[in-house]
C-alpha atoms as a PDB file:
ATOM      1  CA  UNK A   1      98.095  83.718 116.742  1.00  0.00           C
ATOM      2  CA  UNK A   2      98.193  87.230 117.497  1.00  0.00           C
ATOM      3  CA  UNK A   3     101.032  89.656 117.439  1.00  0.00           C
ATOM      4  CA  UNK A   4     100.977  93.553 118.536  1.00  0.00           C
ATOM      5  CA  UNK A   5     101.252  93.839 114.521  1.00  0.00           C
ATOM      6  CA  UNK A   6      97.749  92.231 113.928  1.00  0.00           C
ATOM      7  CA  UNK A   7      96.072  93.642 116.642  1.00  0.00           C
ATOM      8  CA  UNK A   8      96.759  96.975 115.626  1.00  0.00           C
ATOM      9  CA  UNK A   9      93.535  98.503 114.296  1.00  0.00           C
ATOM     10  CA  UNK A  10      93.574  98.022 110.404  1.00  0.00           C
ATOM     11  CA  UNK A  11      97.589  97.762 110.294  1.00  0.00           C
ATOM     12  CA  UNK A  12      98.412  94.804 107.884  1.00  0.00           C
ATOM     13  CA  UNK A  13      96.977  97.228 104.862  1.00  0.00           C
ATOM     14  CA  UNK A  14      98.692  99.971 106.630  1.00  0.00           C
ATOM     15  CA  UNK A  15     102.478  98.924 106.619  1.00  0.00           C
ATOM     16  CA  UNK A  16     101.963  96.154 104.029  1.00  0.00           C
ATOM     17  CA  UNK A  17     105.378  96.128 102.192  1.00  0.00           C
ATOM     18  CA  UNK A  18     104.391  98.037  98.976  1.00  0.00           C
ATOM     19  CA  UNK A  19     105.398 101.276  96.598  1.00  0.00           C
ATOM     20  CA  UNK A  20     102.937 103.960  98.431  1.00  0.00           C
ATOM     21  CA  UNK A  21     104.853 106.772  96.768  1.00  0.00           C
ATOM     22  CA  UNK A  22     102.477 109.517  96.391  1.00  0.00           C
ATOM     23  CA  UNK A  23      99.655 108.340  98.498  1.00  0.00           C
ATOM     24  CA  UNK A  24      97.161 111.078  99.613  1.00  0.00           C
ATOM     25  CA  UNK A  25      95.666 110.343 102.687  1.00  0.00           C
ATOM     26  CA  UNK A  26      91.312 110.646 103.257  1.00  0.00           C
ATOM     27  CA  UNK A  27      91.413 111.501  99.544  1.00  0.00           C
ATOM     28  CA  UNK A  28      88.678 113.097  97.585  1.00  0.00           C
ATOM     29  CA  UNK A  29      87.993 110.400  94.546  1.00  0.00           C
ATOM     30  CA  UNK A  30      87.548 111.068  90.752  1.00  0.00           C
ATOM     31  CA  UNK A  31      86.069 108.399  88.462  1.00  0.00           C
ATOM     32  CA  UNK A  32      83.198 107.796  85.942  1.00  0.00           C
ATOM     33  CA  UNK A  33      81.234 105.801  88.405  1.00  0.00           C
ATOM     34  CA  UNK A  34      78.360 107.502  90.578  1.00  0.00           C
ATOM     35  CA  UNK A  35      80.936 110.033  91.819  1.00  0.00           C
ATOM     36  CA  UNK A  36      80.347 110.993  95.651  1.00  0.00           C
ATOM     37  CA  UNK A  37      83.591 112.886  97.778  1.00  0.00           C
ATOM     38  CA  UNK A  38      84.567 111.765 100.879  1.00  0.00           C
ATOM     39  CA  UNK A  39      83.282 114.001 103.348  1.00  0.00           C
ATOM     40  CA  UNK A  40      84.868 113.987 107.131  1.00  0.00           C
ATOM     41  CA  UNK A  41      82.507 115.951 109.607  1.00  0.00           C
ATOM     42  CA  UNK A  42      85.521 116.725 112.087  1.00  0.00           C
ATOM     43  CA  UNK A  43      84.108 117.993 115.273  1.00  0.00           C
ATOM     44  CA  UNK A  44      87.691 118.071 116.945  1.00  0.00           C
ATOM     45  CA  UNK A  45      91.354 118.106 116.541  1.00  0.00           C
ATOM     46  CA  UNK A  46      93.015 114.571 115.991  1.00  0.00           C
ATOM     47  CA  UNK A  47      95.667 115.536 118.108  1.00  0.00           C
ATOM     48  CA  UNK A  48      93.489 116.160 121.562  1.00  0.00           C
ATOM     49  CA  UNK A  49      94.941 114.784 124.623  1.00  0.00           C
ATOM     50  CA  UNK A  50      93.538 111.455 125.585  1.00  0.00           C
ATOM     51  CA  UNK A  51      93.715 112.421 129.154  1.00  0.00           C
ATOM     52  CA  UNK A  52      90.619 111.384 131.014  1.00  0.00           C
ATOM     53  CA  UNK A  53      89.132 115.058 132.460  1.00  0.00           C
ATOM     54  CA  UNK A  54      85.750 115.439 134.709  1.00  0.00           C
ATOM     55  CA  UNK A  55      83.450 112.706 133.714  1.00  0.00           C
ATOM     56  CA  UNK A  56      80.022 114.383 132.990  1.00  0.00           C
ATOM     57  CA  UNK A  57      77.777 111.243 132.799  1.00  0.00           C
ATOM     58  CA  UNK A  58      78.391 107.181 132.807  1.00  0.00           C
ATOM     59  CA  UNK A  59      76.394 103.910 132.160  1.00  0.00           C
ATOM     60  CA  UNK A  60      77.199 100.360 132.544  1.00  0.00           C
ATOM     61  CA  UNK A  61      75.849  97.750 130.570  1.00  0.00           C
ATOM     62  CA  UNK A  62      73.927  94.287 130.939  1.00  0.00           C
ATOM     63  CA  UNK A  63      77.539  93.025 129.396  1.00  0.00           C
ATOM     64  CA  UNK A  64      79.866  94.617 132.051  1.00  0.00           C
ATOM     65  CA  UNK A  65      80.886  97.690 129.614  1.00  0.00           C
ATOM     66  CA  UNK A  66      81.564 100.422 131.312  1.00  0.00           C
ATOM     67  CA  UNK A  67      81.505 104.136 129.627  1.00  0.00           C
ATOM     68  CA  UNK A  68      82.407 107.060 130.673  1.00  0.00           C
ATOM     69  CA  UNK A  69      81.878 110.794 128.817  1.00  0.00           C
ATOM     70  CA  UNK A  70      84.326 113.160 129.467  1.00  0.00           C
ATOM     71  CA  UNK A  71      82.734 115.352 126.757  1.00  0.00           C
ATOM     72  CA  UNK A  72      79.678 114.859 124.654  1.00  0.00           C
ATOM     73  CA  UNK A  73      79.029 115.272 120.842  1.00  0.00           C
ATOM     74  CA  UNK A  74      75.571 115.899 119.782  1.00  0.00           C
ATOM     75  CA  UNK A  75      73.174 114.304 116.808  1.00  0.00           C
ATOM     76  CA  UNK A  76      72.674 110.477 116.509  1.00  0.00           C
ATOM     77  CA  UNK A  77      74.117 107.472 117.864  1.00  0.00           C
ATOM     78  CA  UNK A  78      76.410 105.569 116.084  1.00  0.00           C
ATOM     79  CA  UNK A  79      75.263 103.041 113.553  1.00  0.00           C
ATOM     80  CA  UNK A  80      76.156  99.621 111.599  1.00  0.00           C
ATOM     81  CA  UNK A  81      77.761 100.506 108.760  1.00  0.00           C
ATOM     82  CA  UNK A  82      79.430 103.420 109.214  1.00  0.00           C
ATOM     83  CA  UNK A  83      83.096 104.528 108.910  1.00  0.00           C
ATOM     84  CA  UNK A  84      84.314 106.797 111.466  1.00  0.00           C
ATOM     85  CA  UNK A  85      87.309 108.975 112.662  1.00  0.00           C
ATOM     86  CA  UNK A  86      88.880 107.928 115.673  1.00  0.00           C
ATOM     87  CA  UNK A  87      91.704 109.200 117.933  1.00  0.00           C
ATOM     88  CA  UNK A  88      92.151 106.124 120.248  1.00  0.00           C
ATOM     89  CA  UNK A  89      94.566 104.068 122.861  1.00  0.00           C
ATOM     90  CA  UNK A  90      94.140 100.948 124.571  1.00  0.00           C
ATOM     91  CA  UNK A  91      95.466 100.086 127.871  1.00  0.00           C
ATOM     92  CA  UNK A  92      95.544  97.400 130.260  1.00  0.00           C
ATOM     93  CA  UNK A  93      94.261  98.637 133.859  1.00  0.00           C
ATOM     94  CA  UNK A  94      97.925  99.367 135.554  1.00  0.00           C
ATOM     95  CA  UNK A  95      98.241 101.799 132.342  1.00  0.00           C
ATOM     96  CA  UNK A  96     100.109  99.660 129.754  1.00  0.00           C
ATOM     97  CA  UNK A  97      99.305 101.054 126.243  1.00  0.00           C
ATOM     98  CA  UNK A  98      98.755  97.902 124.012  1.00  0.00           C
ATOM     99  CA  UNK A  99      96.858  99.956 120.941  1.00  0.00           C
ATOM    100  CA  UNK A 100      96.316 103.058 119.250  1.00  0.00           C
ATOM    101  CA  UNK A 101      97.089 105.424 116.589  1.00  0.00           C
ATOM    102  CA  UNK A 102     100.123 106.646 118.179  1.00  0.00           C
ATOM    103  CA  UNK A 103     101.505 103.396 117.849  1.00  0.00           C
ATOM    104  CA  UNK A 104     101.199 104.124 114.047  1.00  0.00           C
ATOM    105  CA  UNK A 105     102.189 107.591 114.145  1.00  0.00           C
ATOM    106  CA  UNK A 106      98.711 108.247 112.341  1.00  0.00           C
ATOM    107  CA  UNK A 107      96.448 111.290 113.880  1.00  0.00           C
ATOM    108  CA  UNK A 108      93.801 109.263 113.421  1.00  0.00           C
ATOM    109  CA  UNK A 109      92.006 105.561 111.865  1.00  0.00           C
ATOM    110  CA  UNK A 110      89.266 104.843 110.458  1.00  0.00           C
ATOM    111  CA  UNK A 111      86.822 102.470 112.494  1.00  0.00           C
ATOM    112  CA  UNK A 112      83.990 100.724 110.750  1.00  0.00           C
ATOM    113  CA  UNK A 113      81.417  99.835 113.350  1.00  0.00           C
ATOM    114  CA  UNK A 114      79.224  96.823 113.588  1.00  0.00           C
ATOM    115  CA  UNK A 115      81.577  94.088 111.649  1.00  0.00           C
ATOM    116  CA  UNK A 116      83.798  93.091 114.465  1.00  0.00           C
ATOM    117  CA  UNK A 117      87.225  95.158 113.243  1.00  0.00           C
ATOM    118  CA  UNK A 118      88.030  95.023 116.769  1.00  0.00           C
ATOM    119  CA  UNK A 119      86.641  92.485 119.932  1.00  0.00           C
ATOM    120  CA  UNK A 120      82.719  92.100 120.002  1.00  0.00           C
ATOM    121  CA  UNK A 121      82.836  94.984 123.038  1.00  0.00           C
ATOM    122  CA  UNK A 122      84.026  97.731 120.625  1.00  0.00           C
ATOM    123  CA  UNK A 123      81.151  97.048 118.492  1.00  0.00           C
ATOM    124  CA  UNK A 124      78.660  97.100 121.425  1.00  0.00           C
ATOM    125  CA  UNK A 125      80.197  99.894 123.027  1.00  0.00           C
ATOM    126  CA  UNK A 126      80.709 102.074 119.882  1.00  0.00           C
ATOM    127  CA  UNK A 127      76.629 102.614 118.981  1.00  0.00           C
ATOM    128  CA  UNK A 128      76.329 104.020 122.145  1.00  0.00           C
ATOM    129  CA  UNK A 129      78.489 106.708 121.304  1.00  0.00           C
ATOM    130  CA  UNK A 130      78.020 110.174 118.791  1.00  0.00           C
ATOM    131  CA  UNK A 131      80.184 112.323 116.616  1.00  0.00           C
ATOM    132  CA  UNK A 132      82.338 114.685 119.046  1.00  0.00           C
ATOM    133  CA  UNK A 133      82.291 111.876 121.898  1.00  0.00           C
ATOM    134  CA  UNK A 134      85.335 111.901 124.223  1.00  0.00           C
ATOM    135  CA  UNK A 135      85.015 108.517 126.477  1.00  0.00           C
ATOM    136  CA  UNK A 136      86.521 105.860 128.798  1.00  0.00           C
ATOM    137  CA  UNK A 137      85.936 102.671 127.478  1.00  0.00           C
ATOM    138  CA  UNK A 138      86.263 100.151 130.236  1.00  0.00           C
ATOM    139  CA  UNK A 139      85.805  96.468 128.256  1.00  0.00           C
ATOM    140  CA  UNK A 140      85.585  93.304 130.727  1.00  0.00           C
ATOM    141  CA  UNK A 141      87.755  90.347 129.275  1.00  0.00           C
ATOM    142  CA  UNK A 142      85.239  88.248 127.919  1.00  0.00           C
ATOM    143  CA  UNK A 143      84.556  91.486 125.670  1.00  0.00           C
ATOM    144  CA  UNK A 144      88.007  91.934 124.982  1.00  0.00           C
ATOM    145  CA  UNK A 145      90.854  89.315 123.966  1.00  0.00           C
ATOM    146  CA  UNK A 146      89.054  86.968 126.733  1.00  0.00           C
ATOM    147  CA  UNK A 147      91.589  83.950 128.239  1.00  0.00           C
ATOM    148  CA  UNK A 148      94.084  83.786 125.565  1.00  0.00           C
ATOM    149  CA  UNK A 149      94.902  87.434 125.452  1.00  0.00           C
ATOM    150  CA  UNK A 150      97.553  88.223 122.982  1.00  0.00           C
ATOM    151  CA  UNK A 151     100.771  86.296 123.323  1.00  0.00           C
ATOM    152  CA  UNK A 152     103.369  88.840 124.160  1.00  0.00           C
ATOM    153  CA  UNK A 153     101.129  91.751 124.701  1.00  0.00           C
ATOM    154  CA  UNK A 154      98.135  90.933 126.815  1.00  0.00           C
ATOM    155  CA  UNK A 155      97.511  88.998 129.621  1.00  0.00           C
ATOM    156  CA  UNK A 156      94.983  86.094 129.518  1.00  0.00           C
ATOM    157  CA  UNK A 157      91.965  87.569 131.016  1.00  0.00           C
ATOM    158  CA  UNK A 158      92.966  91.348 130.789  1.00  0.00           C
ATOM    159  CA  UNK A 159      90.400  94.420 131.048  1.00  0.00           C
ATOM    160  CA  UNK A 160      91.008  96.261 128.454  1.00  0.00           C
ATOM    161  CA  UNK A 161      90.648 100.324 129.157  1.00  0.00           C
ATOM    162  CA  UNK A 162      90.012 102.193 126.034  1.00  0.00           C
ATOM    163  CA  UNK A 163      90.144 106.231 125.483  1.00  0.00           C
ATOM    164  CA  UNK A 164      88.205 107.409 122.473  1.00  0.00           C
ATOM    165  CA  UNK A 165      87.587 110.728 120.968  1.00  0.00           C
ATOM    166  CA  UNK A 166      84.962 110.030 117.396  1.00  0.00           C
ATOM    167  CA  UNK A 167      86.341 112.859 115.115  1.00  0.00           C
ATOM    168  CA  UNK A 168      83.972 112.058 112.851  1.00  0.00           C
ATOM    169  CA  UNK A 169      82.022 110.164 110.220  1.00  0.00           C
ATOM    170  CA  UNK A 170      83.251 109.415 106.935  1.00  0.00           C
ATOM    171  CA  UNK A 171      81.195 109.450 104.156  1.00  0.00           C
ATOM    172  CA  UNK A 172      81.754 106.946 101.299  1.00  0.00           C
ATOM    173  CA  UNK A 173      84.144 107.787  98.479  1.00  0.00           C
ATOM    174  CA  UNK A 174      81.596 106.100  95.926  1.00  0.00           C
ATOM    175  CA  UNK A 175      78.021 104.127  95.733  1.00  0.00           C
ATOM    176  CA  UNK A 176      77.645 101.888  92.914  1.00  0.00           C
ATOM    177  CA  UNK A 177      74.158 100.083  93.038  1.00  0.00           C
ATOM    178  CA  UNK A 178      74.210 100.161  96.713  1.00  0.00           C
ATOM    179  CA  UNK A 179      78.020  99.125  97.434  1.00  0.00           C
ATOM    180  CA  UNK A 180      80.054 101.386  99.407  1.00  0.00           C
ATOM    181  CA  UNK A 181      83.318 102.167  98.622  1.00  0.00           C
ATOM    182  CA  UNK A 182      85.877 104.087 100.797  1.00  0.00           C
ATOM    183  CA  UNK A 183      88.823 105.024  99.099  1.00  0.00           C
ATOM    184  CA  UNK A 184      91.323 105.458 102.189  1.00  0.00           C
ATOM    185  CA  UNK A 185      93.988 106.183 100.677  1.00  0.00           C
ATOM    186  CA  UNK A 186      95.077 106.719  97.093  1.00  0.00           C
ATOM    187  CA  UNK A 187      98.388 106.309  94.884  1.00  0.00           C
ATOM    188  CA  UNK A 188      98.627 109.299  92.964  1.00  0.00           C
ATOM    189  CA  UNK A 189     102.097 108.751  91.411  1.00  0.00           C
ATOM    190  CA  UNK A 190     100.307 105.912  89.726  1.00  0.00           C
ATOM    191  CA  UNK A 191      97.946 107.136  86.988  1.00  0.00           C
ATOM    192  CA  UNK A 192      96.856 103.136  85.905  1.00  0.00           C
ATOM    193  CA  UNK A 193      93.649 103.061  86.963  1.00  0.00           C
ATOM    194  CA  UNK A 194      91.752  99.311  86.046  1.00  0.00           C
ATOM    195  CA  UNK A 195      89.270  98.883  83.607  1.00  0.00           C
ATOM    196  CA  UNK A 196      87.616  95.816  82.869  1.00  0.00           C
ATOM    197  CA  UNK A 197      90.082  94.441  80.536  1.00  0.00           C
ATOM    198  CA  UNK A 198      92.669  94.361  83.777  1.00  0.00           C
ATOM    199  CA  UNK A 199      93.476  91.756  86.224  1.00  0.00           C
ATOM    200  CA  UNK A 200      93.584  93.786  90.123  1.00  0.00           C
ATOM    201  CA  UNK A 201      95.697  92.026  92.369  1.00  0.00           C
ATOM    202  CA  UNK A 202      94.906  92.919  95.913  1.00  0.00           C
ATOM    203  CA  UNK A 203      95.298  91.685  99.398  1.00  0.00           C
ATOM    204  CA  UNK A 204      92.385  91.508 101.189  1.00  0.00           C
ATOM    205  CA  UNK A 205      89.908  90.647 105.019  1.00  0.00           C
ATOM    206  CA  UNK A 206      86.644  89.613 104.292  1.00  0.00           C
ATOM    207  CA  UNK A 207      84.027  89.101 106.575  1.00  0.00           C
ATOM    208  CA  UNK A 208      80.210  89.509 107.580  1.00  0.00           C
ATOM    209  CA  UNK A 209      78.536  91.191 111.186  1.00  0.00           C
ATOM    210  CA  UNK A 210      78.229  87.186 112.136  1.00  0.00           C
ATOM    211  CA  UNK A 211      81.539  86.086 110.895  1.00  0.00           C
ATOM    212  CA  UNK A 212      83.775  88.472 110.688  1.00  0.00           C
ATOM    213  CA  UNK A 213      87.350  87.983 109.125  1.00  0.00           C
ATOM    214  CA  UNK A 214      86.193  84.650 107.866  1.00  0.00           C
ATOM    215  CA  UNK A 215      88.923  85.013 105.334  1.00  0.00           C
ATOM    216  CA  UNK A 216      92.312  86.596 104.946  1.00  0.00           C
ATOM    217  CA  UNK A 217      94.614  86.487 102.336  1.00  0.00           C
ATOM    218  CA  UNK A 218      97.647  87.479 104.370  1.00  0.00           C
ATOM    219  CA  UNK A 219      97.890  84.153 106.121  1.00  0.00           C
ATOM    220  CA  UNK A 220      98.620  82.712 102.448  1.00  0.00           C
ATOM    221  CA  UNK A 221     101.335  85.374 101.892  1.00  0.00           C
ATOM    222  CA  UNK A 222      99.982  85.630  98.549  1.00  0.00           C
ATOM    223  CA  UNK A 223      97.577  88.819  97.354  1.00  0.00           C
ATOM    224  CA  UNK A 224      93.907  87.481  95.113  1.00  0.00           C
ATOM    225  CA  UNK A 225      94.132  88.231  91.264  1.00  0.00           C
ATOM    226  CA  UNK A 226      91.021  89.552  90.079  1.00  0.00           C
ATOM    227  CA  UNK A 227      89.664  89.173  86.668  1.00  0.00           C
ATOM    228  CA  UNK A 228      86.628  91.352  85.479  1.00  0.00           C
ATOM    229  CA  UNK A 229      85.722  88.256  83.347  1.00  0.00           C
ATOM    230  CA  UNK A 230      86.201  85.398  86.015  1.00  0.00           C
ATOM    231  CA  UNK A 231      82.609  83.576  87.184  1.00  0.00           C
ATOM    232  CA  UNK A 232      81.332  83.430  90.977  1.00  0.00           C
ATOM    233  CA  UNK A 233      83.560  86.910  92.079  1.00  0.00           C
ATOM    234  CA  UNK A 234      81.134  89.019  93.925  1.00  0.00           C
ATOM    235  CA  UNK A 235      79.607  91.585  91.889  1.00  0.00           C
ATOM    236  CA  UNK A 236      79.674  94.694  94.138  1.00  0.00           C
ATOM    237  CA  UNK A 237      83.638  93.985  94.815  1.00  0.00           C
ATOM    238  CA  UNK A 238      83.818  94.019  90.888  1.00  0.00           C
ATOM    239  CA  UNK A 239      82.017  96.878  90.444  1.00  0.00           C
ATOM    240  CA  UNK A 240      84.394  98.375  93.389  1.00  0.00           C
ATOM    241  CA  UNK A 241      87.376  97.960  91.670  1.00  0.00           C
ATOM    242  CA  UNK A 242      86.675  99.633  88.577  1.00  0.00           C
ATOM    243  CA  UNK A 243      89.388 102.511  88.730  1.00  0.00           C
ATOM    244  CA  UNK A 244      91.341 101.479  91.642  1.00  0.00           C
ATOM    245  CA  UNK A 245      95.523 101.604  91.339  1.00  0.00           C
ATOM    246  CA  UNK A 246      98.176  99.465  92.873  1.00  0.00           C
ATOM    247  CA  UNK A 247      99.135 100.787  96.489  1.00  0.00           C
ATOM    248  CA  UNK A 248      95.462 102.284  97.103  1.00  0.00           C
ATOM    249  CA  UNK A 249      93.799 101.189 100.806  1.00  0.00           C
ATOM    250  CA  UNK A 250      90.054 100.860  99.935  1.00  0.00           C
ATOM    251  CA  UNK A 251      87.204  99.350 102.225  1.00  0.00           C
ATOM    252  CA  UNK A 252      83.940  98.197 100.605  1.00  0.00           C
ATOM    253  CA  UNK A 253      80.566  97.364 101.913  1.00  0.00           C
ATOM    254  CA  UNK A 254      78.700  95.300  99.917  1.00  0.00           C
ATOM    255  CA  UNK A 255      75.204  94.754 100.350  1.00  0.00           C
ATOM    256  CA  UNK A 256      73.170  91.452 100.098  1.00  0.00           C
ATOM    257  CA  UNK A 257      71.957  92.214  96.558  1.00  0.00           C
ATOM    258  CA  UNK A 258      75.687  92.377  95.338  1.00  0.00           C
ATOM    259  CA  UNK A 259      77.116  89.540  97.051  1.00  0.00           C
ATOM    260  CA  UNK A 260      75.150  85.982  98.097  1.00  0.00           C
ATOM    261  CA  UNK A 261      71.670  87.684  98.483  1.00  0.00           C
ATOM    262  CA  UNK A 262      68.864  85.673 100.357  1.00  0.00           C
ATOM    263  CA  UNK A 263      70.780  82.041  99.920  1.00  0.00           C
ATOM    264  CA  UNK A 264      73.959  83.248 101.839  1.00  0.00           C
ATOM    265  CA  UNK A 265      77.065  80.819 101.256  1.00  0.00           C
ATOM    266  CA  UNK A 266      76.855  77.909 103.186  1.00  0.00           C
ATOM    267  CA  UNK A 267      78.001  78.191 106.577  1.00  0.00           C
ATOM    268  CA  UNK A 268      79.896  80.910 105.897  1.00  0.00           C
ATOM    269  CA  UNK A 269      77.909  83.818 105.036  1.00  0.00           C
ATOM    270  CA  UNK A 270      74.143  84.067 106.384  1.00  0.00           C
ATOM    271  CA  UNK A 271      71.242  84.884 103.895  1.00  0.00           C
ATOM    272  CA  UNK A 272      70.614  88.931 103.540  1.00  0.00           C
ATOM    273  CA  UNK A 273      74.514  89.589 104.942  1.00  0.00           C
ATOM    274  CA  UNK A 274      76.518  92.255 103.794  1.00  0.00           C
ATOM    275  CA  UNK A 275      80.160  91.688 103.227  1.00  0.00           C
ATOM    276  CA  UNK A 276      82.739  93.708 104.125  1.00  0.00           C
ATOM    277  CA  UNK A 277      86.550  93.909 102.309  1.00  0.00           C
ATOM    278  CA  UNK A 278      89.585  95.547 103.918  1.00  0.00           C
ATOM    279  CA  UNK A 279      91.443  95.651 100.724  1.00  0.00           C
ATOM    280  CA  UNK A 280      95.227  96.893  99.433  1.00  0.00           C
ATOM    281  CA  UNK A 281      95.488  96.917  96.025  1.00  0.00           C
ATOM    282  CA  UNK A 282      99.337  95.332  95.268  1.00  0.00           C
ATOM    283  CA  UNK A 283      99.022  95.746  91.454  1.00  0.00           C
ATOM    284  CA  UNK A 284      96.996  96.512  88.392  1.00  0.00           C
ATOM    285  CA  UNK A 285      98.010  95.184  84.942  1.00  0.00           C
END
């Protein structure tokens, strides 16, 4: 069941309760593996109005999706895969806000597109859009929370009526044989970083483009203990958390070489997915 807690874009690593003394927000990582900084191309102030202003062009989709640009960033499309800046809100059509970063008191979130972090109409609606994009997302229901809307918050049924401004794209923090790692936030009172000869306890959303969230520790109330030496872990989420410290907010992409390759796993994971991890690290010892 949902609650306005879970719908919130990327909240339960956000306000897990944890020690995040210290934590540096879009940090700039510094580790022995493949180092690569984060790099934000910010085309525009997180704090911009939302406001809808004089709608320069428009499209609707096969789908019902609606979009309209109130201004209009330039250089590609949006793609799979990529992490972006977002100033957002979410309303229901007689102006109810039900989601965004003000909620949070946050500037800004991160947004990975393509692996269904929101409903299936974000994702669809997102790779039409570019870097510097200011829009009107108008999402029929069926693209949104459908009939059972969330209990409490949204109607069964609802539009939902998203404003959007992309700040910008977010390059990852590391690549280590073709896994992506974004380190979103990092602990820097804590100076234990884990090595191989630690166990990484960490809570965790897992999913694929196909299936996404197909698990999630915090409906277990109890965070996944990692062993460098334990059998069957995915290898690119090992090789992620080499150097990662308890309260740090780290997404990972892995890529079908570094998780179940051309097999997949069962029904759960199609052959030649990539999996992506949500991930909170809760402690290192």
């Amino acid at each position: 069941m949902f609650t306005k807690i879970t719908f919130i874009l990327s909240i339960s690593l956000i306000v897990i309760s944890c020690d995040t003394e210290g934590i540096k927000k879009d940090p700039v990582a510094k580790n022995e593996i493949k180092k690569k900084h984060t790099t934000v191309q910010i085309v525009s102030d997180a704090k911009e109005s939302l406001k809808p202003t004089k709608t320069l062009t428009s499209e609707e989709d096969k789908t019902g999706i609606e979009i309209k640009w109130f201004e209009q960033g330039k250089g590609s499309k949006l793609i799979d895969g990529q992490v972006v800046k977002i100033n957002y809100d979410v309303r229901l059509v007689d102006g109810t806000l039900v989601d965004g970063n003000e909620l949070l008191k946050r500037d800004w979130l991160p947004f990975l597109v393509g692996y269904g972090m929101q409903t299936k109409g974000w994702d669809i609606a997102f790779k039409k859009l570019k870097v510097g994009d200011f829009v009107e997302i108008v999402l029929p229901s069926n693209m949104a929370r459908g009939k059972d809307g969330v209990k409490g918050l949204i109607p069964p049924n609802a539009v939902n009526v998203i404003h959007v401004r992309v700040l910008g794209v977010i390059s990852p923090t590391r690549i280590i044989d073709g896994t992506k790692v974004w380190l979103l936030e990092e602990n820097q009172s804590n100076k234990l970083r884990a090595t191989v000869e630690n166990t990484v306890e960490f809570h965790y959303m897992v999913g694929t483009q196909s299936n996404p969230k197909y698990d999630i520790s915090y409906r277990r109330n109890q965070p996944y203990a990692l062993k460098f030496s334990d059998f069957g872990i995915v290898k690119g989420l090992k090789k992620a958390l080499i150097s990662a410290k308890r309260a740090d907010k780290i997404w990972v992409l892995v890529p079908p070489s570094e998780a179940y390759g051309d097999k997949g796993l069962v029904d759960i994971v199609k052959p030649g997915e990539s999996l992506f991890y949500d991930i909170f690290v809760t402690d290192v010892r």
